[in-house]
PDB file of N, CA and C in Angstrom:
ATOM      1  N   UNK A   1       0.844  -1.179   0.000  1.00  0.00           N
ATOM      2  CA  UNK A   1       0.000   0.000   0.000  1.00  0.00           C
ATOM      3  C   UNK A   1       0.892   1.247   0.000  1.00  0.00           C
ATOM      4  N   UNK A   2       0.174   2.108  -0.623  1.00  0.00           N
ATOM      5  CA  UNK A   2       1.260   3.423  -0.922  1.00  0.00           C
ATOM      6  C   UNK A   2       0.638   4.731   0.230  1.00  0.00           C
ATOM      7  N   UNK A   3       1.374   5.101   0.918  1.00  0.00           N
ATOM      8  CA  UNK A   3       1.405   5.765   1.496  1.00  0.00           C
ATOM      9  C   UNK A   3       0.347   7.548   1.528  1.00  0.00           C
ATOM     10  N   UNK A   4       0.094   7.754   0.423  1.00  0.00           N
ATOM     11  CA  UNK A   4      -1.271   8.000   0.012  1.00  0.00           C
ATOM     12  C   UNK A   4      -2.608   7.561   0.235  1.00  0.00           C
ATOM     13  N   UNK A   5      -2.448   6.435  -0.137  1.00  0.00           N
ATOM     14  CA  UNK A   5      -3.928   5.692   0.277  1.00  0.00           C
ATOM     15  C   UNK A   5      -4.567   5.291   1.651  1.00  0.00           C
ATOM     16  N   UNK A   6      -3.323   5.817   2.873  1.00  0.00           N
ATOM     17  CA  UNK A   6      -3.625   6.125   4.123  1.00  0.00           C
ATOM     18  C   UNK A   6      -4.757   7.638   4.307  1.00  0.00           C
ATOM     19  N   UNK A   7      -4.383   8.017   3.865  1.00  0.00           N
ATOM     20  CA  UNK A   7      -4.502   9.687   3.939  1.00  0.00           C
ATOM     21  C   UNK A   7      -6.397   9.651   3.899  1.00  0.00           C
ATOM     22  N   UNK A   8      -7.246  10.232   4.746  1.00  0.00           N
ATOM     23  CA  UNK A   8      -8.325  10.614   4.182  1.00  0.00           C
ATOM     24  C   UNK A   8      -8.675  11.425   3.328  1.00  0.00           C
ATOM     25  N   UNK A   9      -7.778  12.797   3.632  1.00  0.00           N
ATOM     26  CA  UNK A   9      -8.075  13.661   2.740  1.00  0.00           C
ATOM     27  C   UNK A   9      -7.800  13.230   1.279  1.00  0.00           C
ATOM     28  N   UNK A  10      -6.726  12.491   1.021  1.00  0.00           N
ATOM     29  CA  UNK A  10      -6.888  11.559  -0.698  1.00  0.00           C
ATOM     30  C   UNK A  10      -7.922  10.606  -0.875  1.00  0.00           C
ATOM     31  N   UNK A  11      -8.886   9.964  -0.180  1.00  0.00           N
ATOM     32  CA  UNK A  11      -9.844   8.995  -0.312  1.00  0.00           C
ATOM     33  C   UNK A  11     -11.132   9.977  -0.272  1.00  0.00           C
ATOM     34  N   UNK A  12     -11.262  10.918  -0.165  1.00  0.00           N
ATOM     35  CA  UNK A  12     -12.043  12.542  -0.391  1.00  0.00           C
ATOM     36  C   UNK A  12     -11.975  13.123  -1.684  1.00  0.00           C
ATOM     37  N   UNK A  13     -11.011  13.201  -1.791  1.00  0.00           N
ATOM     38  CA  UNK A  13     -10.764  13.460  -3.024  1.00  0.00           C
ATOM     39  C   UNK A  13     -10.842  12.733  -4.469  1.00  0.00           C
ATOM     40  N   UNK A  14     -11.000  11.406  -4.302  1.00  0.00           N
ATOM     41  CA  UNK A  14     -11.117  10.023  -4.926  1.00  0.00           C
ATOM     42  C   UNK A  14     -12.822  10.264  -5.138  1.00  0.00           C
ATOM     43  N   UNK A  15     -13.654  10.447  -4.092  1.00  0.00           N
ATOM     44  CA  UNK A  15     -15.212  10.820  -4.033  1.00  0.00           C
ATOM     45  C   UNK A  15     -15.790  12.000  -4.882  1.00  0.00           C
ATOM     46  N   UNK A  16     -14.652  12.763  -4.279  1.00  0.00           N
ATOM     47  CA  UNK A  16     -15.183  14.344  -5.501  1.00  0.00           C
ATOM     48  C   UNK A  16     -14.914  13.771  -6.673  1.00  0.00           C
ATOM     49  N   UNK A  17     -14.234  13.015  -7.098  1.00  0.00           N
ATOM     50  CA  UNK A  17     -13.758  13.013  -8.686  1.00  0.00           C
ATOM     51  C   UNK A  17     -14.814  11.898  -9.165  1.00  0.00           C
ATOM     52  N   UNK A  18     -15.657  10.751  -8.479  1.00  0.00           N
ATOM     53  CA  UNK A  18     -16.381   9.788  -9.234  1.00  0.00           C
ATOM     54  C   UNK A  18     -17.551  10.701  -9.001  1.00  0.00           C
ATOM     55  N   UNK A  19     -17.644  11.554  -8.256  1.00  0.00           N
ATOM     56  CA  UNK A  19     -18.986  12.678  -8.490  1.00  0.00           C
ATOM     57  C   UNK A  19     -19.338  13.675  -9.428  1.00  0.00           C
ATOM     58  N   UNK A  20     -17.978  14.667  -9.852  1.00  0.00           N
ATOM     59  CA  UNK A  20     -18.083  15.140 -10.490  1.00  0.00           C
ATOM     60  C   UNK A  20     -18.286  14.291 -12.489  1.00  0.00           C
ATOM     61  N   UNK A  21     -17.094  13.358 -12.149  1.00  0.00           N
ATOM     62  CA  UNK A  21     -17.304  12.458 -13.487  1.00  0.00           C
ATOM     63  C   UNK A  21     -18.897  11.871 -13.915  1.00  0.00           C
ATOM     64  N   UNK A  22     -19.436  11.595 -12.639  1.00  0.00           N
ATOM     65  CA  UNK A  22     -21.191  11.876 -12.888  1.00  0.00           C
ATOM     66  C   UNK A  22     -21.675  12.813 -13.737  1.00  0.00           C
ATOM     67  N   UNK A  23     -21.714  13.789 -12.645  1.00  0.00           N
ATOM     68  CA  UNK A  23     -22.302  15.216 -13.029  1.00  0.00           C
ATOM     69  C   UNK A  23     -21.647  15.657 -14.759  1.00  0.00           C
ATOM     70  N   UNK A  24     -20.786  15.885 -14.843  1.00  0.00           N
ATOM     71  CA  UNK A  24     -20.425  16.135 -16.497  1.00  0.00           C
ATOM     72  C   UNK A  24     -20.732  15.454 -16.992  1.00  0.00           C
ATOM     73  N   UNK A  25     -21.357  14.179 -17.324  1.00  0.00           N
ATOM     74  CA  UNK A  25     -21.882  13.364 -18.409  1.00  0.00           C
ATOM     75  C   UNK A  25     -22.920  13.651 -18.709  1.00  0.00           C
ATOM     76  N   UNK A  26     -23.504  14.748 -17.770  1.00  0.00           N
ATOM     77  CA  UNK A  26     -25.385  15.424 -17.642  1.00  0.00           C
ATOM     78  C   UNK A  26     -25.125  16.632 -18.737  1.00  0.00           C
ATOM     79  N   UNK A  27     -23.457  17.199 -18.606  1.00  0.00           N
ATOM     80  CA  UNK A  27     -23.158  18.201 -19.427  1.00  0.00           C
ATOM     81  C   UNK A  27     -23.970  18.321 -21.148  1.00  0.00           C
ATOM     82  N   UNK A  28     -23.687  19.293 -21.491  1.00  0.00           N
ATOM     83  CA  UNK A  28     -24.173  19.362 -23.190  1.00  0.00           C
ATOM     84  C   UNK A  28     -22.973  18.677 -23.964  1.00  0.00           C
ATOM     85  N   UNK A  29     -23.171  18.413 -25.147  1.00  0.00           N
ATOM     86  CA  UNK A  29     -21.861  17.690 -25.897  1.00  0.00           C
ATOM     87  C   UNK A  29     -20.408  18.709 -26.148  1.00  0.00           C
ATOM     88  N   UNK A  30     -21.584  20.216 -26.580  1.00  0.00           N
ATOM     89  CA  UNK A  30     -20.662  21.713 -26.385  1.00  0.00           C
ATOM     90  C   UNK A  30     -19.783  21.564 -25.775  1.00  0.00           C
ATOM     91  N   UNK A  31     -19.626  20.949 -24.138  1.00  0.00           N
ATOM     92  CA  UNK A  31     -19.120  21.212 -23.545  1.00  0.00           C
ATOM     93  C   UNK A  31     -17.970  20.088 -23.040  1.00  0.00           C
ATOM     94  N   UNK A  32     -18.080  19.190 -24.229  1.00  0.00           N
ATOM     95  CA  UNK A  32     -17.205  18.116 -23.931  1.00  0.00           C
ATOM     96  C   UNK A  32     -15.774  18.200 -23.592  1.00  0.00           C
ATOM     97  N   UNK A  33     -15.640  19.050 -24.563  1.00  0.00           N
ATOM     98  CA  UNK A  33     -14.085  19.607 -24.433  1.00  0.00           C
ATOM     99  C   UNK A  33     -13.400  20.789 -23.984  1.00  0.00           C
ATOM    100  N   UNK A  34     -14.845  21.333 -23.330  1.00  0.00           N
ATOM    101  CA  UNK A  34     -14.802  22.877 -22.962  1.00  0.00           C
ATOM    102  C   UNK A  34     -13.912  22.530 -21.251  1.00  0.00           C
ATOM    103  N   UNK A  35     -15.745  23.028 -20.886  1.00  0.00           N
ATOM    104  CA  UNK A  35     -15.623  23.073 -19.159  1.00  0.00           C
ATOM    105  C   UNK A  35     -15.827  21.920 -18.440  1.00  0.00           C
ATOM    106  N   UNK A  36     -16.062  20.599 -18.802  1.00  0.00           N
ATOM    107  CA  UNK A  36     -16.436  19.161 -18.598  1.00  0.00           C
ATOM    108  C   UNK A  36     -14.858  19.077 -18.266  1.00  0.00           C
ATOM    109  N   UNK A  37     -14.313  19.388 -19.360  1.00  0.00           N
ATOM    110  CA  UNK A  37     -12.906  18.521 -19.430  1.00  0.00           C
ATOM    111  C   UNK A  37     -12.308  19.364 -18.356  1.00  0.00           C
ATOM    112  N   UNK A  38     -11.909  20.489 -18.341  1.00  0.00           N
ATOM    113  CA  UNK A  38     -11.396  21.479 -17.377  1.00  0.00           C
ATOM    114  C   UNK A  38     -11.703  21.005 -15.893  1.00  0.00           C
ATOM    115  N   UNK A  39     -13.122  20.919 -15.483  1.00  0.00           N
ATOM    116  CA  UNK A  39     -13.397  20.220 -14.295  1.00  0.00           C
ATOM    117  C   UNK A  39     -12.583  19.191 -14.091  1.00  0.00           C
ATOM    118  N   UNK A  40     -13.204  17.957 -15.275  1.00  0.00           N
ATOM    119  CA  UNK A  40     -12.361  16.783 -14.682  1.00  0.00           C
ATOM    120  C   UNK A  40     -10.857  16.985 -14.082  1.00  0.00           C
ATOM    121  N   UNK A  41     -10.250  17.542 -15.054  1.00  0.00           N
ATOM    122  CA  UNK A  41      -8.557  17.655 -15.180  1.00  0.00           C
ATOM    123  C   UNK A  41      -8.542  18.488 -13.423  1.00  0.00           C
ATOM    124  N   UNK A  42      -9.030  19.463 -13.229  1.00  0.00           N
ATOM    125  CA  UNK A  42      -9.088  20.020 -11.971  1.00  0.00           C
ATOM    126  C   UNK A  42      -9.467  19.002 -11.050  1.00  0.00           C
ATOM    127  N   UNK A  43     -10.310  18.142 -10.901  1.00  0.00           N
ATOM    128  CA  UNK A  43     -10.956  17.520  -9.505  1.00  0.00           C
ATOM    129  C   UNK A  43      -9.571  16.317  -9.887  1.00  0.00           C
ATOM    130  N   UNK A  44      -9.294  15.962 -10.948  1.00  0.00           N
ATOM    131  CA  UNK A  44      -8.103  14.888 -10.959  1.00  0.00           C
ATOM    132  C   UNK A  44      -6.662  15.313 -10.500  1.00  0.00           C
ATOM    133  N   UNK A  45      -6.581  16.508 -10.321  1.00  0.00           N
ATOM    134  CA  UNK A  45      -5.318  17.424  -9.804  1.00  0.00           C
ATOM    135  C   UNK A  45      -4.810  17.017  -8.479  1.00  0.00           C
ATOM    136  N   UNK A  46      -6.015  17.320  -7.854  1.00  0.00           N
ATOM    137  CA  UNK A  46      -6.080  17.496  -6.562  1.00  0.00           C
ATOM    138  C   UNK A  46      -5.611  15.878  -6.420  1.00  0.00           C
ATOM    139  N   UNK A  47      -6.094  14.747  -6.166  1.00  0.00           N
ATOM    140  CA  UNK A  47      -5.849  13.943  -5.777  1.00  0.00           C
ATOM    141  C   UNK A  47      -4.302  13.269  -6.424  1.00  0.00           C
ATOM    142  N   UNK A  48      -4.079  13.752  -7.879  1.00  0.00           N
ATOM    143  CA  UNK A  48      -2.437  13.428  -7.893  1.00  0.00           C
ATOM    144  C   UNK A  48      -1.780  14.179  -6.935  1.00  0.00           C
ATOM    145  N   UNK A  49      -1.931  15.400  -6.817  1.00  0.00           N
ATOM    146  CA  UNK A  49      -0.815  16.456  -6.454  1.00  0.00           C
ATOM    147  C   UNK A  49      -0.761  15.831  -5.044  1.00  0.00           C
ATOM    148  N   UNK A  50      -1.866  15.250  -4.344  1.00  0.00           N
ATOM    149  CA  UNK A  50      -1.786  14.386  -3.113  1.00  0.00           C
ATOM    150  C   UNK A  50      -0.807  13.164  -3.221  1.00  0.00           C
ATOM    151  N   UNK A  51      -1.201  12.493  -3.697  1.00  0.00           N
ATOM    152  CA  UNK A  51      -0.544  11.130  -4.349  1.00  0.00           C
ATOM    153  C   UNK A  51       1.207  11.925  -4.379  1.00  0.00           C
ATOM    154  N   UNK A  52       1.264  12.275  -5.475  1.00  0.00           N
ATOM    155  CA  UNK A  52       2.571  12.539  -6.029  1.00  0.00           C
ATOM    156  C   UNK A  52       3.706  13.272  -4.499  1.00  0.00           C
ATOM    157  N   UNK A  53       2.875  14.492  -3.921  1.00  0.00           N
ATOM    158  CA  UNK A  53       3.517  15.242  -3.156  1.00  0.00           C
ATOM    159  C   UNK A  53       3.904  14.202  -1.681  1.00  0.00           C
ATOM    160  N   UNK A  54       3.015  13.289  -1.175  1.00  0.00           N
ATOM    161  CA  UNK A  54       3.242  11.824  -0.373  1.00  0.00           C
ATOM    162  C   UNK A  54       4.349  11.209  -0.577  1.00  0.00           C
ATOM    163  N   UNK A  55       4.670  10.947  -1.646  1.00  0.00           N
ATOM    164  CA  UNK A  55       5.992   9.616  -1.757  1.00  0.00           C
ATOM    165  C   UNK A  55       7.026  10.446  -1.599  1.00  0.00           C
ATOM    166  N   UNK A  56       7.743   9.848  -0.711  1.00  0.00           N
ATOM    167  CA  UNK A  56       9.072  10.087  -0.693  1.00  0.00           C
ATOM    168  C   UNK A  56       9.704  11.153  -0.431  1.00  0.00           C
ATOM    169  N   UNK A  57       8.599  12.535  -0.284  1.00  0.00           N
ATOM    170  CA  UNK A  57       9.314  13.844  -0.365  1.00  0.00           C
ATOM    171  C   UNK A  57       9.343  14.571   1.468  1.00  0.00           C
ATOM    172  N   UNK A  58      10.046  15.312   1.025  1.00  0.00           N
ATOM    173  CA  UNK A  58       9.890  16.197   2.734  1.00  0.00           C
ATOM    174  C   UNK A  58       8.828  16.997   3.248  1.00  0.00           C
ATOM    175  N   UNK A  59       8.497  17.068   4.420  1.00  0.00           N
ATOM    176  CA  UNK A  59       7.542  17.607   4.718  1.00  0.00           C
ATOM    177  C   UNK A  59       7.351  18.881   4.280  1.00  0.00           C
ATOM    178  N   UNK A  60       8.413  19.638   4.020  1.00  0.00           N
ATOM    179  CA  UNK A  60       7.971  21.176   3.053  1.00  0.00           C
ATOM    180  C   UNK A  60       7.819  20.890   1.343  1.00  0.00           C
ATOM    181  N   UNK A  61       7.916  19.488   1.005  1.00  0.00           N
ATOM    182  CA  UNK A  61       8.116  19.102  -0.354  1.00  0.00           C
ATOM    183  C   UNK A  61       6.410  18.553  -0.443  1.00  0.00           C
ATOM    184  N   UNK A  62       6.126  18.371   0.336  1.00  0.00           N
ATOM    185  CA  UNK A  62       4.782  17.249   0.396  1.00  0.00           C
ATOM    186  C   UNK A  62       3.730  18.876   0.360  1.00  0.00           C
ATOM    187  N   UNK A  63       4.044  19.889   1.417  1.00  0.00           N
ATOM    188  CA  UNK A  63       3.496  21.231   1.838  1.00  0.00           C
ATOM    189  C   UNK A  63       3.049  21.750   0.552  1.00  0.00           C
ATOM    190  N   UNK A  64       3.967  21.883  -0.417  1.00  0.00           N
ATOM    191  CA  UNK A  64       4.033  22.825  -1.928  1.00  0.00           C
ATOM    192  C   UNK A  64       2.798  21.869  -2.441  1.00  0.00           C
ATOM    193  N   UNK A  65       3.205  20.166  -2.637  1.00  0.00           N
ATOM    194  CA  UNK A  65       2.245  19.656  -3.134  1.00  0.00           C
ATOM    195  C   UNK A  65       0.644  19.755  -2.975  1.00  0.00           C
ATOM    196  N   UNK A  66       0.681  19.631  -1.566  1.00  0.00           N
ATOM    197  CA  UNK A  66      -1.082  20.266  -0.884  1.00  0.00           C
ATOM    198  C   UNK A  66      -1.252  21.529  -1.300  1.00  0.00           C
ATOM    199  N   UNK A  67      -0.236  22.478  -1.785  1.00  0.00           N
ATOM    200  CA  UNK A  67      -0.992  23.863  -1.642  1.00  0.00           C
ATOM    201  C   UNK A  67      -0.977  23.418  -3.599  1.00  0.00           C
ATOM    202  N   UNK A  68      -0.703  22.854  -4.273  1.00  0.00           N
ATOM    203  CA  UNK A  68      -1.234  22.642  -5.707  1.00  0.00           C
ATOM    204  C   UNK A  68      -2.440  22.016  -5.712  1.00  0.00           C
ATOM    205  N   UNK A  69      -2.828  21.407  -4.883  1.00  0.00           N
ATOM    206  CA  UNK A  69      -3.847  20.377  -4.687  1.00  0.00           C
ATOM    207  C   UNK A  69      -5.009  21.782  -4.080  1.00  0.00           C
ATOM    208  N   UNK A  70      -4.549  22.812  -3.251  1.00  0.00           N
ATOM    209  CA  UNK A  70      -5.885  23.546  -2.743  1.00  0.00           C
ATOM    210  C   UNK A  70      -6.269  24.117  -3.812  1.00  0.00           C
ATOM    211  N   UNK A  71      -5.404  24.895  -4.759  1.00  0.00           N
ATOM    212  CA  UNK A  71      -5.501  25.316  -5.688  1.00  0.00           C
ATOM    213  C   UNK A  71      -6.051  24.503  -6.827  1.00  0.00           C
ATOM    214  N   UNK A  72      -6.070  23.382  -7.133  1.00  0.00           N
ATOM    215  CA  UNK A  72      -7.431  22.886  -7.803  1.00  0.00           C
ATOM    216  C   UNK A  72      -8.577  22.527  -7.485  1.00  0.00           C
ATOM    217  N   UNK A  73      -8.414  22.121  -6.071  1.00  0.00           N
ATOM    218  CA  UNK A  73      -9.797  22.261  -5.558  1.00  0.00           C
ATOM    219  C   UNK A  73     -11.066  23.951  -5.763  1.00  0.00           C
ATOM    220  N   UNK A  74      -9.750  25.281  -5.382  1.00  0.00           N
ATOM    221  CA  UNK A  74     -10.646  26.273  -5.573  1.00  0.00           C
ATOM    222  C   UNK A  74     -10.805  26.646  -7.498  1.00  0.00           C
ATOM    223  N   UNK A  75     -10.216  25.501  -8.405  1.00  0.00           N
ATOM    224  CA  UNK A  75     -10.633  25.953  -9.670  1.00  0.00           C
ATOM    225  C   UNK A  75     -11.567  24.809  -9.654  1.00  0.00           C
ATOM    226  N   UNK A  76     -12.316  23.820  -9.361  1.00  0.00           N
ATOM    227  CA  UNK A  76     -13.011  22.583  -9.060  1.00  0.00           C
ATOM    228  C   UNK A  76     -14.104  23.759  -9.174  1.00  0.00           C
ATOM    229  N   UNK A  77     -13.897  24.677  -7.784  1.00  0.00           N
ATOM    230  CA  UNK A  77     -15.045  25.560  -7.092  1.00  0.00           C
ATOM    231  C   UNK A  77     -15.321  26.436  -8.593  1.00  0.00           C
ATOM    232  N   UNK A  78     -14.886  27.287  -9.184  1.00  0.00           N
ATOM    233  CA  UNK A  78     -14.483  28.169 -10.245  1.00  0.00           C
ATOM    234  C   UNK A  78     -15.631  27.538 -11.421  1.00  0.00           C
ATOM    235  N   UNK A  79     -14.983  26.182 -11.573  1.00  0.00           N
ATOM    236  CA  UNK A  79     -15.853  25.617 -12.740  1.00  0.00           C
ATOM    237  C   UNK A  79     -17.120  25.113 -12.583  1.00  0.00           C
ATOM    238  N   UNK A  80     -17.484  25.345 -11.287  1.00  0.00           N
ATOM    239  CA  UNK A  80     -19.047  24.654 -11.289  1.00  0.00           C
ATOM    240  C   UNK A  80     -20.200  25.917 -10.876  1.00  0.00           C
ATOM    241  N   UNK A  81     -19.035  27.491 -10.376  1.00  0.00           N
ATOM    242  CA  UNK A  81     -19.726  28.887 -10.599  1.00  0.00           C
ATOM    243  C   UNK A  81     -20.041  29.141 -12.134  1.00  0.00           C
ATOM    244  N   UNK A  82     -19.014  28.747 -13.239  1.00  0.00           N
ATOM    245  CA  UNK A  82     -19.259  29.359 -14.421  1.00  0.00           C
ATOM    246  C   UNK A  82     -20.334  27.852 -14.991  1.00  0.00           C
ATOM    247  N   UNK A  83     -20.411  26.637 -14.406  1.00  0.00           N
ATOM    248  CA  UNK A  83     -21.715  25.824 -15.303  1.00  0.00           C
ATOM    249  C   UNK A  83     -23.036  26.644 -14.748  1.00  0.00           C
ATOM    250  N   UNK A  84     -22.847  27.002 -13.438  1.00  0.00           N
ATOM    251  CA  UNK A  84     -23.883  27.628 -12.952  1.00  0.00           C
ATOM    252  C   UNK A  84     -24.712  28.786 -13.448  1.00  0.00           C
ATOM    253  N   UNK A  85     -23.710  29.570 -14.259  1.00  0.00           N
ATOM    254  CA  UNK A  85     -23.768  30.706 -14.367  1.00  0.00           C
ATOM    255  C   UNK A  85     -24.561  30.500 -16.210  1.00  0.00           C
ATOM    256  N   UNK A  86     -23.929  29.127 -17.071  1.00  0.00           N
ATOM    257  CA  UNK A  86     -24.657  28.731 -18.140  1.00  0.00           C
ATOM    258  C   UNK A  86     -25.361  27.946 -17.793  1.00  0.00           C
ATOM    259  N   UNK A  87     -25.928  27.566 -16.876  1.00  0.00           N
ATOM    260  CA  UNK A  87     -27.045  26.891 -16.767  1.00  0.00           C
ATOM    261  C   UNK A  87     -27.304  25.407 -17.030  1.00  0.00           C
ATOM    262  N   UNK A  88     -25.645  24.838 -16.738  1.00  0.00           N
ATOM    263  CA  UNK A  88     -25.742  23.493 -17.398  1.00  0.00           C
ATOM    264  C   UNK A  88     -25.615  22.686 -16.054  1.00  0.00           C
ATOM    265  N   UNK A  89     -25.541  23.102 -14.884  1.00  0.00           N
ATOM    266  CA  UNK A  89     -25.617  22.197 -13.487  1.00  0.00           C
ATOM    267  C   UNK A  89     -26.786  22.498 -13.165  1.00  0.00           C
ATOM    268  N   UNK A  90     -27.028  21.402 -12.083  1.00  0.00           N
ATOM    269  CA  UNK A  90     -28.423  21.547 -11.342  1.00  0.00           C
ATOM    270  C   UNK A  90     -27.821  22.331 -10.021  1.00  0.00           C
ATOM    271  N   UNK A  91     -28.880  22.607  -9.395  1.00  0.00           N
ATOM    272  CA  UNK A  91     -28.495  23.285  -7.885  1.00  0.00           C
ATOM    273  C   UNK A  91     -28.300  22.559  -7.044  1.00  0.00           C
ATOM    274  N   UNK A  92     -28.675  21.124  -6.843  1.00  0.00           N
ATOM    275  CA  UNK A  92     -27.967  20.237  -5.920  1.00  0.00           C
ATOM    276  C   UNK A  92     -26.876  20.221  -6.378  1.00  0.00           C
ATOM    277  N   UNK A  93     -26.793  19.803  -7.817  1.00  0.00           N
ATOM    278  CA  UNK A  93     -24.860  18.933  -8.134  1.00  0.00           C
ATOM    279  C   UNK A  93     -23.855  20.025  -7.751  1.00  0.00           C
ATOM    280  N   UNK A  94     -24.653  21.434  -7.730  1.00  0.00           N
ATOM    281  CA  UNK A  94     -23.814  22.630  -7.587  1.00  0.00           C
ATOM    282  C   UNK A  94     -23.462  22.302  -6.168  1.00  0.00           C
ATOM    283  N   UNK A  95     -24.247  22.406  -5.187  1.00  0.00           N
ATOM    284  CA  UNK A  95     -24.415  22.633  -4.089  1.00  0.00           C
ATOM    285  C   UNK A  95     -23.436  21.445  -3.678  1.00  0.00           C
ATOM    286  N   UNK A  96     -24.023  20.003  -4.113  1.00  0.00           N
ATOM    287  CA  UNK A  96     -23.060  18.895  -3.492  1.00  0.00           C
ATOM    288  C   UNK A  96     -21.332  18.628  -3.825  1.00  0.00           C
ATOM    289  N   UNK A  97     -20.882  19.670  -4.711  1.00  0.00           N
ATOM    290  CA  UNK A  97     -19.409  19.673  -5.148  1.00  0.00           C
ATOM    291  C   UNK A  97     -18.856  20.582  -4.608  1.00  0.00           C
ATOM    292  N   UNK A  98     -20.009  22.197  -4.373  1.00  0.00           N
ATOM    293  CA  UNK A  98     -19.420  23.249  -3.586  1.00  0.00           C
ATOM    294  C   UNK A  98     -19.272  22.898  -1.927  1.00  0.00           C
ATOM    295  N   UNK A  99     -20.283  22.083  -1.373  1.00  0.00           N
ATOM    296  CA  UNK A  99     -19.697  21.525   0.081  1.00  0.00           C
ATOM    297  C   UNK A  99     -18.434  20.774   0.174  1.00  0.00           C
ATOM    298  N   UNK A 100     -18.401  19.571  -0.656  1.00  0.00           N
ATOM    299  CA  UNK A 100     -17.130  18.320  -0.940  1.00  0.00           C
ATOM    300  C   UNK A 100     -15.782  19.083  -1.127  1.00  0.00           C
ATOM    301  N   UNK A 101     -15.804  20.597  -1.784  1.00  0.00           N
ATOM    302  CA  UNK A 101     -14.919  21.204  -2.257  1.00  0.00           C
ATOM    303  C   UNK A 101     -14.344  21.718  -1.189  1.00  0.00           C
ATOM    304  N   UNK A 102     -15.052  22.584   0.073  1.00  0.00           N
ATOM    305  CA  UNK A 102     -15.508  23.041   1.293  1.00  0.00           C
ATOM    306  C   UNK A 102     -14.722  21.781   2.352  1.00  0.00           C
ATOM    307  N   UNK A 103     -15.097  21.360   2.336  1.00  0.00           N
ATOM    308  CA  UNK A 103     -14.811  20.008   3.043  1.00  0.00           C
ATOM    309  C   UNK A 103     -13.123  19.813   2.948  1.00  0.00           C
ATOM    310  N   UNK A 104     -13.021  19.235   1.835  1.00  0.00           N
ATOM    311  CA  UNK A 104     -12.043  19.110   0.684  1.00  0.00           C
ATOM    312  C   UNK A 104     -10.558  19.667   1.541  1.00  0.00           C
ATOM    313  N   UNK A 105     -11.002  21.445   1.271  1.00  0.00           N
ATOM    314  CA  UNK A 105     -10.166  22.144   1.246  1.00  0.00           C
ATOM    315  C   UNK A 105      -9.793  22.371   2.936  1.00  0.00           C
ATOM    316  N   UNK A 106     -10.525  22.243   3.261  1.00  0.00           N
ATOM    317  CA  UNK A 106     -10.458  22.460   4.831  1.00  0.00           C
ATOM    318  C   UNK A 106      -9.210  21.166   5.285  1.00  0.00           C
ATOM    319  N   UNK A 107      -9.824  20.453   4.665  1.00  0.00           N
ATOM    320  CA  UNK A 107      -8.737  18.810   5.203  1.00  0.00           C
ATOM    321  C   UNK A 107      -7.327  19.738   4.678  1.00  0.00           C
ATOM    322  N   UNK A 108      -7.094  19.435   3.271  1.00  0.00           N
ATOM    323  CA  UNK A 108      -5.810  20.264   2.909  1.00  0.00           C
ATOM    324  C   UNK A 108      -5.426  21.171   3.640  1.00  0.00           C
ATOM    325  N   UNK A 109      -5.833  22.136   3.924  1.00  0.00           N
ATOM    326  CA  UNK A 109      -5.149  23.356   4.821  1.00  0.00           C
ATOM    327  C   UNK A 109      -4.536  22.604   6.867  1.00  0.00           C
ATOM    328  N   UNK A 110      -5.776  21.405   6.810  1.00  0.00           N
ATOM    329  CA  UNK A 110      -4.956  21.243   8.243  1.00  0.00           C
ATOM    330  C   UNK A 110      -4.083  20.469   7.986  1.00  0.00           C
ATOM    331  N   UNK A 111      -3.498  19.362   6.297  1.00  0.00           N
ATOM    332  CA  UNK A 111      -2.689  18.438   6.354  1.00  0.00           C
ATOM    333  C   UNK A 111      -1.471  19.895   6.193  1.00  0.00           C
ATOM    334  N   UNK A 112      -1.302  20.430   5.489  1.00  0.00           N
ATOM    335  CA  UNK A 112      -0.843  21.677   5.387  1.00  0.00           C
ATOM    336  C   UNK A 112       0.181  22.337   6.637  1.00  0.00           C
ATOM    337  N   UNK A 113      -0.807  22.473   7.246  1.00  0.00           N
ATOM    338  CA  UNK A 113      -0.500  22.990   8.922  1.00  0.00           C
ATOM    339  C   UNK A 113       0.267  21.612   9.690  1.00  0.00           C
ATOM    340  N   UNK A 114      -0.312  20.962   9.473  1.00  0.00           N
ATOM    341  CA  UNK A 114       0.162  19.496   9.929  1.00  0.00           C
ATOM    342  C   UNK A 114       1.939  19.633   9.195  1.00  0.00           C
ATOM    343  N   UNK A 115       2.243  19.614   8.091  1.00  0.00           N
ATOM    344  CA  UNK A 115       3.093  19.372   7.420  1.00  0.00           C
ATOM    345  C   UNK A 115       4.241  20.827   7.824  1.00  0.00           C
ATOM    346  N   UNK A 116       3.926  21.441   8.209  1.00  0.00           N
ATOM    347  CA  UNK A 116       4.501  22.761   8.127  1.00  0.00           C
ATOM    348  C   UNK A 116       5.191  23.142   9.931  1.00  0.00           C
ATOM    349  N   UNK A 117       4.872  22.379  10.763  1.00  0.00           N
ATOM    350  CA  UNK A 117       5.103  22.157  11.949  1.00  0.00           C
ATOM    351  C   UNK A 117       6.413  21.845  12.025  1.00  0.00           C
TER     352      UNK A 117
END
């Protein structure tokens, strides 16, 4: 087992991403390659930059990695204001990615703090 797959906040992040991969298949076709894809690539960020920043590196090496990882979580947040804004999410899926994201990010900032000690 890889040392990642301890972590909750990466098994969180594993959840946002089979959720959102839901939700964009509801998308228009328009948007296949638009903001669908952008999401995905964003909610899939987060959980490499977890993964990747885990193995092997130092605790200020692992730190940089979480703060790449918050930072796709708040473009996660970004891309489901602008489906919102075209009208291609529902207000739950909005609502249930903007909490997970919420959630999400909160874990990161205390592994963060954790790491930075």
């Amino acid at each position: 087992m890889f040392k990642f797959e301890n972590l909750a906040v990466w098994r969180k992040s594993i959840e946002l991403i089979g959720f959102i991969d839901f939700v964009v298949k509801k998308f228009p076709k328009d948007e296949v390659y638009v903001l669908s894809s952008q999401i995905k690539r964003a909610s899939d960020s987060i959980a490499l930059n977890i993964a990747e920043g885990s193995q092997g590196q130092s605790n200020p090496e692992f730190s940089k990695f979480v703060g790449y990882a918050i930072r796709s979580a708040i473009e996660v947040v970004c891309c489901i204001h602008i489906a919102k804004t075209r009208e291609i999410i529902s207000k739950e899926d909005f609502d249930k990615i903007y909490e997970d994201c919420e959630v999400l990010i909160k874990m990161l900032q205390s592994l963060r703090i954790t790491l930075n000690k």
